[in-house]
C-alpha atoms as a PDB file:
ATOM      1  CA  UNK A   1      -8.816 -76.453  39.843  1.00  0.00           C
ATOM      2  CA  UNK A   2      -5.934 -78.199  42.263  1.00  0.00           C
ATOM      3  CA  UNK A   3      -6.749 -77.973  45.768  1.00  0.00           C
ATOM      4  CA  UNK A   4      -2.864 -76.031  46.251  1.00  0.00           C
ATOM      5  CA  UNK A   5      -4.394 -73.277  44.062  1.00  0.00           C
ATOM      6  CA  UNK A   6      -7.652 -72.746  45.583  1.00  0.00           C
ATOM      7  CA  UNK A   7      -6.072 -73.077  49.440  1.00  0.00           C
ATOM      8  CA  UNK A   8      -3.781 -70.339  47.911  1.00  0.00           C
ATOM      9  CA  UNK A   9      -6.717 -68.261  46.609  1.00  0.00           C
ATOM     10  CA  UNK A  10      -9.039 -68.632  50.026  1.00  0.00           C
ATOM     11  CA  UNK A  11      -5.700 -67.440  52.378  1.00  0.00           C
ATOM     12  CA  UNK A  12      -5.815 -64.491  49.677  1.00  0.00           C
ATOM     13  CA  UNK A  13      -9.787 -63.759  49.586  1.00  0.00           C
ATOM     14  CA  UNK A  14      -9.888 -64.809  53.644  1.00  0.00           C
ATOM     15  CA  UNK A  15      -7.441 -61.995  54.360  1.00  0.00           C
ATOM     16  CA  UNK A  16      -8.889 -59.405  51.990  1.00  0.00           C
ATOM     17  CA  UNK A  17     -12.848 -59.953  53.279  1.00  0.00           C
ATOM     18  CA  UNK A  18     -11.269 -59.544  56.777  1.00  0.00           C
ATOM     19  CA  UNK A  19     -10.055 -56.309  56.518  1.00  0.00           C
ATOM     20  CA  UNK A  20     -12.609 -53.883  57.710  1.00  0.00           C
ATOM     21  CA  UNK A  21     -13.466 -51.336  54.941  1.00  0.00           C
ATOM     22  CA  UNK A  22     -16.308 -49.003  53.948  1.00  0.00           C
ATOM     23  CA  UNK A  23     -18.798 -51.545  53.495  1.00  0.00           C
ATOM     24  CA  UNK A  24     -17.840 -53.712  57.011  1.00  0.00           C
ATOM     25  CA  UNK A  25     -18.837 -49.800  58.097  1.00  0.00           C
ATOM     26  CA  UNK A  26     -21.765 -49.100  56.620  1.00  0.00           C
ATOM     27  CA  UNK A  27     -23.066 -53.219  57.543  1.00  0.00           C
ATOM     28  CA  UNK A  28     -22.462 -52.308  61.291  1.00  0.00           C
ATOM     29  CA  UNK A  29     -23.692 -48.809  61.114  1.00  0.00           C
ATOM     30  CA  UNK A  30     -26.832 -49.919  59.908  1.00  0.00           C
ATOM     31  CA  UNK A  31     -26.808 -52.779  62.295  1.00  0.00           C
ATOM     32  CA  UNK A  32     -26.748 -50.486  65.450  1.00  0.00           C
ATOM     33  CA  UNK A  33     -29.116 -47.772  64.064  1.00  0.00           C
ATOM     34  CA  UNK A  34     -31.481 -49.315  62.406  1.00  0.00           C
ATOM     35  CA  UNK A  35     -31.199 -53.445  63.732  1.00  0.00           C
ATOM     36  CA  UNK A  36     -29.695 -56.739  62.675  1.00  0.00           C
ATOM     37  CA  UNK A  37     -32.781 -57.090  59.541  1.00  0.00           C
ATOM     38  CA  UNK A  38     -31.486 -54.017  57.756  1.00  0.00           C
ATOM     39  CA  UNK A  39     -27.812 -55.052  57.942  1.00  0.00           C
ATOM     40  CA  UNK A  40     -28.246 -58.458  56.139  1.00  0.00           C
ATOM     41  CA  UNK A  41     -30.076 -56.536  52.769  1.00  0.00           C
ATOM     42  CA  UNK A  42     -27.132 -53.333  53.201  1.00  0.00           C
ATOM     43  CA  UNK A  43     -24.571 -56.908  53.123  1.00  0.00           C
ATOM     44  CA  UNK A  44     -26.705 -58.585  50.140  1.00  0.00           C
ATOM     45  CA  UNK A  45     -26.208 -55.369  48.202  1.00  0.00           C
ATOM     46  CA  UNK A  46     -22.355 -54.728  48.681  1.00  0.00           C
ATOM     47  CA  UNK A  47     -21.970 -58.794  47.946  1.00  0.00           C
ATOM     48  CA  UNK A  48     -23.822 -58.429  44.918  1.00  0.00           C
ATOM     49  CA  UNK A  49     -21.798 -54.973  43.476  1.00  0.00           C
ATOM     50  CA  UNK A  50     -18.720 -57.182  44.001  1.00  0.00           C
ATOM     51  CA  UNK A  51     -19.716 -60.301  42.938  1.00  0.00           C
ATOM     52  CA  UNK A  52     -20.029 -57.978  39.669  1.00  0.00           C
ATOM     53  CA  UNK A  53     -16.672 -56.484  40.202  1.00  0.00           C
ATOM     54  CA  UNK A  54     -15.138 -60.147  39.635  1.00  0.00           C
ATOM     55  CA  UNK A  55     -17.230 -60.485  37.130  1.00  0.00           C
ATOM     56  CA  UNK A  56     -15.725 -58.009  34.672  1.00  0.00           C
ATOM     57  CA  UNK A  57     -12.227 -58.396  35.713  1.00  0.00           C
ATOM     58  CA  UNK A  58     -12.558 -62.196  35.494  1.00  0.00           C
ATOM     59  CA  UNK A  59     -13.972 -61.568  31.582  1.00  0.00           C
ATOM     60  CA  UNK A  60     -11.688 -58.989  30.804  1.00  0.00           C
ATOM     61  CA  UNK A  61     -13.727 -55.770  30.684  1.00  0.00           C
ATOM     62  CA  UNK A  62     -12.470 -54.821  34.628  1.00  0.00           C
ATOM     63  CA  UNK A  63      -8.891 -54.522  32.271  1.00  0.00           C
ATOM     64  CA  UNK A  64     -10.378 -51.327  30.059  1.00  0.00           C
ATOM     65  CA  UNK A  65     -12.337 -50.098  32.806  1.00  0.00           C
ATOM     66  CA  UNK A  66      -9.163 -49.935  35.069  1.00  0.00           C
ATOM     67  CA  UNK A  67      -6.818 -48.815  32.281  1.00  0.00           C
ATOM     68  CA  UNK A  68      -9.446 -45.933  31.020  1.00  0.00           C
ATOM     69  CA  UNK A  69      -7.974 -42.661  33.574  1.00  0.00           C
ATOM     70  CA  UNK A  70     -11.887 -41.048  33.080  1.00  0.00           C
ATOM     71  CA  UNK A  71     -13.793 -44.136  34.320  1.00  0.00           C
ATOM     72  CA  UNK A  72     -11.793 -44.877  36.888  1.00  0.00           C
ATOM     73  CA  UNK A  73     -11.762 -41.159  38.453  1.00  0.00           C
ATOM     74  CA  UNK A  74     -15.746 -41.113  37.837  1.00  0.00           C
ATOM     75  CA  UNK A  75     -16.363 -44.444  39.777  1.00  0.00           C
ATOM     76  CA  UNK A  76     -13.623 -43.050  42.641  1.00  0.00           C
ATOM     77  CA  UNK A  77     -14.956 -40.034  43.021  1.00  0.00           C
ATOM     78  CA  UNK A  78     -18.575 -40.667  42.844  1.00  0.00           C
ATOM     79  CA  UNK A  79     -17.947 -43.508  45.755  1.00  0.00           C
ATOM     80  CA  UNK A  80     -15.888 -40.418  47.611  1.00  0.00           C
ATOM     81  CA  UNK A  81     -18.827 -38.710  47.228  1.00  0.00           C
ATOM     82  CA  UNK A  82     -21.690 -40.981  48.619  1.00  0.00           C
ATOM     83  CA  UNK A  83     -19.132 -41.548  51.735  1.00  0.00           C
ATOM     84  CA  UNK A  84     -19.045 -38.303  52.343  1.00  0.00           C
ATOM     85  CA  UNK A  85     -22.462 -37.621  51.865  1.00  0.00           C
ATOM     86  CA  UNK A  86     -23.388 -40.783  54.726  1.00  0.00           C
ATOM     87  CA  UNK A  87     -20.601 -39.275  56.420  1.00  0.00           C
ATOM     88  CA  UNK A  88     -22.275 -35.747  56.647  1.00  0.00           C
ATOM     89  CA  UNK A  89     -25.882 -36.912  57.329  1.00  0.00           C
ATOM     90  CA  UNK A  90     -24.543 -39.221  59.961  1.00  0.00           C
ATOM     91  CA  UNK A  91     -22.759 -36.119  62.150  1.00  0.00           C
ATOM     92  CA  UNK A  92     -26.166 -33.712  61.579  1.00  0.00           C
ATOM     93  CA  UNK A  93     -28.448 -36.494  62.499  1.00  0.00           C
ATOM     94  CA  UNK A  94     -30.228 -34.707  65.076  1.00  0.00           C
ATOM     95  CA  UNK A  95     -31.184 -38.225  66.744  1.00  0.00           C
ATOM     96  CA  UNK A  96     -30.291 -38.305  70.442  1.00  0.00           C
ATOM     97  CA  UNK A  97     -31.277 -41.784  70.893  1.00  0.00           C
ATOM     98  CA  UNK A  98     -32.269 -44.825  68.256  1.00  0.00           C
ATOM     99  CA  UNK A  99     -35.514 -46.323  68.370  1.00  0.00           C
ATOM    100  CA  UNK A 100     -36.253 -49.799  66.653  1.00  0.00           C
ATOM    101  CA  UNK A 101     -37.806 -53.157  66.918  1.00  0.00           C
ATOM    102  CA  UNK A 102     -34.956 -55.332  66.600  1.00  0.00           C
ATOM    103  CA  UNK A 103     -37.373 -58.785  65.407  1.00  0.00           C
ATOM    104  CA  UNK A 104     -39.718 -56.335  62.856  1.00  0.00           C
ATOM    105  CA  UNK A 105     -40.479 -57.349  59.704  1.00  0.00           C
ATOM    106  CA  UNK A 106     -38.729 -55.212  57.432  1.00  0.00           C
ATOM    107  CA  UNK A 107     -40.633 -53.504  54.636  1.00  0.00           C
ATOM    108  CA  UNK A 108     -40.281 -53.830  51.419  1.00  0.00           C
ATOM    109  CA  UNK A 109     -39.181 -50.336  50.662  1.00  0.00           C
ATOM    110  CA  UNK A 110     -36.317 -50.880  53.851  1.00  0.00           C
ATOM    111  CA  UNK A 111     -34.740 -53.918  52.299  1.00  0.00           C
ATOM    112  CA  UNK A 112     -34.352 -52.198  49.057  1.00  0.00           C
ATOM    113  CA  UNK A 113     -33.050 -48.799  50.547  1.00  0.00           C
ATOM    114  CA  UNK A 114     -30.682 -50.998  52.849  1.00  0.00           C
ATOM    115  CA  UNK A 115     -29.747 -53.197  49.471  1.00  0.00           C
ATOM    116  CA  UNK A 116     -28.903 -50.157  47.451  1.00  0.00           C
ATOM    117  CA  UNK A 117     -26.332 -48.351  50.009  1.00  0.00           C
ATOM    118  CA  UNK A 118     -24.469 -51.517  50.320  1.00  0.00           C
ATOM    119  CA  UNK A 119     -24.377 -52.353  46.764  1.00  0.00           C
ATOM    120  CA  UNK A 120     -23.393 -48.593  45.821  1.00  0.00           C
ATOM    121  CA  UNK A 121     -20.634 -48.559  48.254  1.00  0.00           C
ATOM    122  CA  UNK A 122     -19.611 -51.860  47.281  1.00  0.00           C
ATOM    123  CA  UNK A 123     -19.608 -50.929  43.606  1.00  0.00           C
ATOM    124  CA  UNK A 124     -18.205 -47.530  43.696  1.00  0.00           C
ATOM    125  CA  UNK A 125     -14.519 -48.694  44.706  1.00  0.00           C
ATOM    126  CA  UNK A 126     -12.204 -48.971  41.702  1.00  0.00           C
ATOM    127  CA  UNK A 127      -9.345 -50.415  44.329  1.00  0.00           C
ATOM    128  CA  UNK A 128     -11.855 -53.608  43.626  1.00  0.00           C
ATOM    129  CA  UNK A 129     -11.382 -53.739  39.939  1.00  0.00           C
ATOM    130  CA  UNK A 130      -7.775 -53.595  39.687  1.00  0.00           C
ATOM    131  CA  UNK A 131      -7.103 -55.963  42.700  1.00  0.00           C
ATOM    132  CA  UNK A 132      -8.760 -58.428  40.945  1.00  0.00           C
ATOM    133  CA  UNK A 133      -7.390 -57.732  37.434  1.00  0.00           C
ATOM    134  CA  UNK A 134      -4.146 -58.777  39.458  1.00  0.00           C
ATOM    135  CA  UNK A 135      -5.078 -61.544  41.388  1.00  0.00           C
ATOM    136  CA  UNK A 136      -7.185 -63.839  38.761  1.00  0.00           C
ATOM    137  CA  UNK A 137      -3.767 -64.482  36.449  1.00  0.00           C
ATOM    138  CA  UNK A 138      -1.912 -65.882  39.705  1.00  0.00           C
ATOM    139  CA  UNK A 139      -4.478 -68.483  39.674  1.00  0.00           C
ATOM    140  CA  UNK A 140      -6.409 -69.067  36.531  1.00  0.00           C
ATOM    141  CA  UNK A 141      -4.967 -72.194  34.398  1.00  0.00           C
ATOM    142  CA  UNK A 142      -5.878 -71.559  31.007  1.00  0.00           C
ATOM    143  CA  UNK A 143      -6.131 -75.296  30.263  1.00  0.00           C
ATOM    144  CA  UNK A 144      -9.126 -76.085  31.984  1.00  0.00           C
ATOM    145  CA  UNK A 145     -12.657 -75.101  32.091  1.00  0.00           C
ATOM    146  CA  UNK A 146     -12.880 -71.287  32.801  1.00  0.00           C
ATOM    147  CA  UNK A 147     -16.890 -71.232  33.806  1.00  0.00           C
ATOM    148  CA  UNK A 148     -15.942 -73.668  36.219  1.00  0.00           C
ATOM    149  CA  UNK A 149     -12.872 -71.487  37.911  1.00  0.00           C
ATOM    150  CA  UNK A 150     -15.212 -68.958  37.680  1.00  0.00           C
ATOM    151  CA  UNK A 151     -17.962 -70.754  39.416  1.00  0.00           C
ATOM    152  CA  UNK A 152     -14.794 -71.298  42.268  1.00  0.00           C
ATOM    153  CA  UNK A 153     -13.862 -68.347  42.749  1.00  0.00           C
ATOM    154  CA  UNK A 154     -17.335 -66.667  42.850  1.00  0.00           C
ATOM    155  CA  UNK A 155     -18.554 -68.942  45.242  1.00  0.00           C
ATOM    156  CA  UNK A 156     -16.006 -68.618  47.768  1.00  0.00           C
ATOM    157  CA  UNK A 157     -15.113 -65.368  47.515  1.00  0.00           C
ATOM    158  CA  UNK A 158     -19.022 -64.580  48.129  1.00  0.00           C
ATOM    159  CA  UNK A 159     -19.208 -67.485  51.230  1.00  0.00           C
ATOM    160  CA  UNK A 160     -16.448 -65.204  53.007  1.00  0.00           C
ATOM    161  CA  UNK A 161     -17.293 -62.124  52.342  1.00  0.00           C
ATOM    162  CA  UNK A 162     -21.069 -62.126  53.312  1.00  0.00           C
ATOM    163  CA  UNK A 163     -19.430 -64.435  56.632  1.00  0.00           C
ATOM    164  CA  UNK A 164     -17.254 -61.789  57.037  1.00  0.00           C
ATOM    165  CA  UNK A 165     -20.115 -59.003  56.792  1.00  0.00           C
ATOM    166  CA  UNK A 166     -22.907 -60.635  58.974  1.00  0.00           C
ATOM    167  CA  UNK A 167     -19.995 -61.210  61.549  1.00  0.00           C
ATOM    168  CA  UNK A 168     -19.155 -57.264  61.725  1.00  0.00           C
ATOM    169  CA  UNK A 169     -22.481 -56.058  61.451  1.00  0.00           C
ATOM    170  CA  UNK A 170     -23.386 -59.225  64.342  1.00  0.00           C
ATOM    171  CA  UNK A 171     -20.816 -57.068  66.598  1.00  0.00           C
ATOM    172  CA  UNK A 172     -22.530 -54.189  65.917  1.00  0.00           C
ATOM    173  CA  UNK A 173     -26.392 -55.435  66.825  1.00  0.00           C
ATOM    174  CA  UNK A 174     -24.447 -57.341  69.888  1.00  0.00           C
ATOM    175  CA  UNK A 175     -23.040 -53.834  71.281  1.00  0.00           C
ATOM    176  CA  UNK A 176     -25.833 -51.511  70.010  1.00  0.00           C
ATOM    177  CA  UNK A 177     -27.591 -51.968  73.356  1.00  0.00           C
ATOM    178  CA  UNK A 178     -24.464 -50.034  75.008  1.00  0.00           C
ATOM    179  CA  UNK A 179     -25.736 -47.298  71.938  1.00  0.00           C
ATOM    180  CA  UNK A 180     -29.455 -47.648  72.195  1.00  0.00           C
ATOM    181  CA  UNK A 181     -29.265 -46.149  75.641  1.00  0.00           C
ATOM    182  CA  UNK A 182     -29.711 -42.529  76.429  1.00  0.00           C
ATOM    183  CA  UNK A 183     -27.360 -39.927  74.559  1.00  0.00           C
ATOM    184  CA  UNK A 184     -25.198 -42.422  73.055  1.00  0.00           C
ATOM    185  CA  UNK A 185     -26.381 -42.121  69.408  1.00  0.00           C
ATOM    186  CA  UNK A 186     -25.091 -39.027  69.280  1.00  0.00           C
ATOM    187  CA  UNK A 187     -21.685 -39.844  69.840  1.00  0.00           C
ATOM    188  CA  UNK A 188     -21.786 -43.038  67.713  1.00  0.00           C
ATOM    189  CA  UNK A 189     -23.021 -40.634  64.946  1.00  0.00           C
ATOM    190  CA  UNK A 190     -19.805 -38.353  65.153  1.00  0.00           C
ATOM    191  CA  UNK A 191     -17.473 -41.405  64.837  1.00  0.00           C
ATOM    192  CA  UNK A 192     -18.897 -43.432  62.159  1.00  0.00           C
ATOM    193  CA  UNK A 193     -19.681 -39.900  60.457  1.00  0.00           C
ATOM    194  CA  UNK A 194     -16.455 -39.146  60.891  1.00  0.00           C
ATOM    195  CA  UNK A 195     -14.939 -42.299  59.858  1.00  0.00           C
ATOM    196  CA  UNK A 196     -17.261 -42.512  56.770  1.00  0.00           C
ATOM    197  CA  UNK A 197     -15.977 -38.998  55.584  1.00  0.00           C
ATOM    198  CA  UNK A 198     -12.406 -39.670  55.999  1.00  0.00           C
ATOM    199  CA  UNK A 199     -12.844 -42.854  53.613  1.00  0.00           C
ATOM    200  CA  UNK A 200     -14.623 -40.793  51.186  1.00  0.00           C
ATOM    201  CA  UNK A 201     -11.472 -38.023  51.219  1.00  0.00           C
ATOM    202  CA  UNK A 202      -9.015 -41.118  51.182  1.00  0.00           C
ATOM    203  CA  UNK A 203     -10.676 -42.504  48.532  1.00  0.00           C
ATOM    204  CA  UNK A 204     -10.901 -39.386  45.958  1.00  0.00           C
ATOM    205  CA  UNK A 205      -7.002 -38.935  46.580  1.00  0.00           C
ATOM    206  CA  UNK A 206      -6.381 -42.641  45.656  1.00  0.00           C
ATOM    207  CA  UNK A 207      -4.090 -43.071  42.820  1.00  0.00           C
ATOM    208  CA  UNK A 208      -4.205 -46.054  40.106  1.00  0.00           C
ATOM    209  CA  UNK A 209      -0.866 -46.942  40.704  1.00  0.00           C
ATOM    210  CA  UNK A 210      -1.827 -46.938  44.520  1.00  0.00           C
ATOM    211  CA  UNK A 211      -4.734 -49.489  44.025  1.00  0.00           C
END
């Protein structure tokens, strides 16, 4: 790959990893209620779901999932329906303040509840599939190795993206001693519930053409 076309594709992954979405949410909700340890595994998993998003669009199969109107309205609205449902147990948390070690070892069965919210959220967005679908033909030459584009975009896509993650969900450890005192978790429950179930409605009225 030229190094014009893969500056080109890192200004286009850099601003699209920036962009605060569902998972940048769910990385610093976790952060502030449950510590920095939890975050990492709930980033891990979202990484992962995409890393397998690319995966099928860059082989093809993202182009009949995206072009199939049933599969792409069961993966929008089952990830509408797991934001709404952190959404809802968020805002009738009856926690009035949060409570955690923030250097505990995590448990086994934390790092795999952690890994599984972030890779569901991260793998329940069809948005993913067909921005990729569009983006790999821009930069993809066909007369070269494909494993090793592959292996290039992979690898930096997933550098920025868990750098971008670990940053937002570093905020959120950084300012979760503001939340960890008296009454505040609460009110950090209604806004990220809140927020959570607004993405989940935004995302079940998301159109294919709108992706």
């Amino acid at each position: 790959m030229e190094l014009d076309v893969w500056l080109y594709y890192l200004i286009a992954i850099l601003i699209l990893t920036a962009s605060p979405g569902p998972s940048v949410l769910l990385c610093i909700t976790k952060s502030v209620t449950h510590g920095f340890n939890h975050a990492i595994y709930t980033a891990l998993g979202s990484l992962i779901a995409i890393i397998g998003i690319i995966t099928l669009s860059f082989t093809g199969l993202g182009l009949i999932i995206a072009s199939s109107d049933l599969v792409f309205t069961l993966i929008k609205y089952a990830g509408a329906l797991y934001l709404i449902y952190l959404g809802y147990k968020t805002l009738t948390s009856k926690e009035e303040n949060y409570h955690f070690e923030r250097n505990s070892n995590l448990s086994k069965k934390d790092k795999i509840t952690s890994f599984i919210s972030g890779f569901i959220v991260g793998a329940s967005n069809p948005k993913a599939i067909i921005f990729f679908i569009a983006l790999f033909p821009q930069f993809i030459n066909l007369n070269t190795s494909l494993f090793s584009q592959y292996i290039i975009f992979v690898s930096t896509f997933a550098v920025l993206e868990l750098s971008w993650l670990l940053f937002y969900a570093y905020l959120g450890h950084k300012s979760s001693s503001w939340f960890l005192q008296k009454g505040r978790a609460k009110f950090f429950n209604t806004i990220t519930g809140g927020v959570f179930i607004g993405a989940g409605v935004l995302l079940s009225t998301m159109r294919k053409s709108e992706a």
